[in-house]
Protein backbone atom coordinates (compact mmCIF):
# COMPACT_ATOMS: atom_id res chain seq x y z
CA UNK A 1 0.91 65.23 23.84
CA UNK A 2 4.46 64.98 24.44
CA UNK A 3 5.39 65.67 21.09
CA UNK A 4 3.33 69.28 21.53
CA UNK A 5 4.77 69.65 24.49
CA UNK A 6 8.56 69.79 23.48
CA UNK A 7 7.62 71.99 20.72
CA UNK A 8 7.30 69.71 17.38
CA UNK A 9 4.44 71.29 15.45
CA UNK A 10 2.12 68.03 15.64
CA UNK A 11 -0.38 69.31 13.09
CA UNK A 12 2.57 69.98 10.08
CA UNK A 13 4.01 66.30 11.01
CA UNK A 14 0.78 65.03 10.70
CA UNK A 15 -0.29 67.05 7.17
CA UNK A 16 3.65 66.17 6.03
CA UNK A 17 3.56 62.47 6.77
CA UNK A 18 0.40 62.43 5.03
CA UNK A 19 1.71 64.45 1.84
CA UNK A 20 4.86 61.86 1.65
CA UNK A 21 2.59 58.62 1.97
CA UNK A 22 0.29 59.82 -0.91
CA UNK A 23 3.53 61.16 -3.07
CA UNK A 24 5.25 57.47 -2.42
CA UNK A 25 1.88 56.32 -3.16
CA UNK A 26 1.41 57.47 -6.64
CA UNK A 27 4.79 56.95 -7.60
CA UNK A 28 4.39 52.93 -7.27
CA UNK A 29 1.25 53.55 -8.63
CA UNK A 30 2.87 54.27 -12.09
CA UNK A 31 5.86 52.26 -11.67
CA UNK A 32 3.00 49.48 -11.20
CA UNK A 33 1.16 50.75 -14.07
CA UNK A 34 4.76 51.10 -16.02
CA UNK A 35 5.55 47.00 -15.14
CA UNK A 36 1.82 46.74 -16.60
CA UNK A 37 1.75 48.94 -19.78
CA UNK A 38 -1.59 49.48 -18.75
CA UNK A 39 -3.34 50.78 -15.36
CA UNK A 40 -6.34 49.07 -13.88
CA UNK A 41 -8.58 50.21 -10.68
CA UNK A 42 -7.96 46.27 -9.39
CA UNK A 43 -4.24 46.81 -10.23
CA UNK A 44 -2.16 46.02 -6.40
CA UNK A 45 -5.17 43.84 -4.86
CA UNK A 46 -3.59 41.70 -2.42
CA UNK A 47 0.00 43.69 -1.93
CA UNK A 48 -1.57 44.60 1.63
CA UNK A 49 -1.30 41.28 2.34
CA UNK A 50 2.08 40.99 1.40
CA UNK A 51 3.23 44.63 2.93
CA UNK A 52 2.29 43.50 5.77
CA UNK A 53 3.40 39.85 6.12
CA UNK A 54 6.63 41.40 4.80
CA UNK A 55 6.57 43.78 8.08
CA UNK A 56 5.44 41.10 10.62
CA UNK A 57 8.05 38.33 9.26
CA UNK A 58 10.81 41.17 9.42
CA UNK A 59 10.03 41.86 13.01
CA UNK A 60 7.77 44.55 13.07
CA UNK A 61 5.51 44.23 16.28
CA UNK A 62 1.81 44.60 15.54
CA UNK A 63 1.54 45.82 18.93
CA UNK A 64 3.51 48.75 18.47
CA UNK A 65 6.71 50.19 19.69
CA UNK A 66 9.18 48.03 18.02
CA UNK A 67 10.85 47.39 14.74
CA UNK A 68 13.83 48.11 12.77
CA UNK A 69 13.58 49.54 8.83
CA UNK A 70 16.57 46.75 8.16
CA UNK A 71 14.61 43.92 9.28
CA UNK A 72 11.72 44.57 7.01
CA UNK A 73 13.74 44.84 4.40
CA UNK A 74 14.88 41.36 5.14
CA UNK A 75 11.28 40.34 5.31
CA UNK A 76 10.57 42.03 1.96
CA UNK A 77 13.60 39.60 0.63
CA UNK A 78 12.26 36.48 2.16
CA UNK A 79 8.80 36.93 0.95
CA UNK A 80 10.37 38.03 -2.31
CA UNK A 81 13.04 34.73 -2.54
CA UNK A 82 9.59 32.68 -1.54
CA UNK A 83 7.76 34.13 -4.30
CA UNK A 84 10.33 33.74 -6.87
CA UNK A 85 10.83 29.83 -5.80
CA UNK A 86 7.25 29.10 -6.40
CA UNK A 87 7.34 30.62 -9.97
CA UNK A 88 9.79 28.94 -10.83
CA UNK A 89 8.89 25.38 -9.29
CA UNK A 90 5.32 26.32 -11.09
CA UNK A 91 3.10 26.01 -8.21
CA UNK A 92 0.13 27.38 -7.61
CA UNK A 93 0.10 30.77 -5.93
CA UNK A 94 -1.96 29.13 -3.11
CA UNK A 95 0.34 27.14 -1.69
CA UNK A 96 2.81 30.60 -1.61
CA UNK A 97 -0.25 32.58 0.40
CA UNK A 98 -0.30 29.49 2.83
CA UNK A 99 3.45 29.71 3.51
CA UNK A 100 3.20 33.65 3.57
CA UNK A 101 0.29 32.93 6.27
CA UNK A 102 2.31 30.33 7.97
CA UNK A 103 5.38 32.49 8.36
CA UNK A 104 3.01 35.05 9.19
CA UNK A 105 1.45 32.93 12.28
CA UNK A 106 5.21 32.12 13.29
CA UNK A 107 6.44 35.15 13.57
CA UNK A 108 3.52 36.44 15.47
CA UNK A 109 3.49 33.76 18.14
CA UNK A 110 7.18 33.90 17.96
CA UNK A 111 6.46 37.89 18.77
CA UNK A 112 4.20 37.21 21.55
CA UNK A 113 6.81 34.50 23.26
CA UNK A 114 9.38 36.96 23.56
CA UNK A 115 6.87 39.93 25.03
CA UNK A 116 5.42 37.73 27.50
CA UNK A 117 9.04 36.47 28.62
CA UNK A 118 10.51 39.66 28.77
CA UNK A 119 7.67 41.53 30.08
């Protein structure tokens, strides 16, 4: 409401947002496919998970209302330096979705700690 009411044309932000998401969208669709030399419907299962794990563990509040574009980069790199440490030690990917979930759980309590005091 307060977006109509200082003039912003709500309905083109909406449609616009929604255009870029779906270009972005099928542009790491084919660099996916590209990595892949083939494309798959099951291609990217699971990079939800990770998308969001890498948003939560950079700071993002799942609440809303806060979060920096920086910081998730940061997550992206942790998750990313995680990911490369088990492929290289060989262990299962498992044990990596149980640390992503763990850092996951941390950062969320950690999230809720901070609210809660400052609030």
């Amino acid at each position: 409401m307060a977006a109509l009411v200082s003039g912003i044309s709500v309905t083109w932000t909406r449609i616009s947002a929604f255009m870029i998401s779906g270009g972005l969208a099928a542009v790491a669709g084919l660099v996916l496919a590209s990595r892949a030399l083939s494309a798959q419907p099951s291609m990217g299962t699971g990079t939800e998970f990770t998308a969001i794990a890498a948003a939560v563990i950079g700071g993002v509040s799942l609440a809303g209302g806060s979060g920096a574009i920086w910081r998730s980069v940061l997550g992206v790199v942790l998750l990313q330096l995680i990911a490369n440490g088990f492929n290289l030690l060989g262990a299962p990917t498992i044990y990596q979705q149980i640390v992503q979930g763990a850092l996951i759980l941390f950062a969320v309590s950690l999230d809720q700690f901070l609210r809660a005091r400052d609030g």
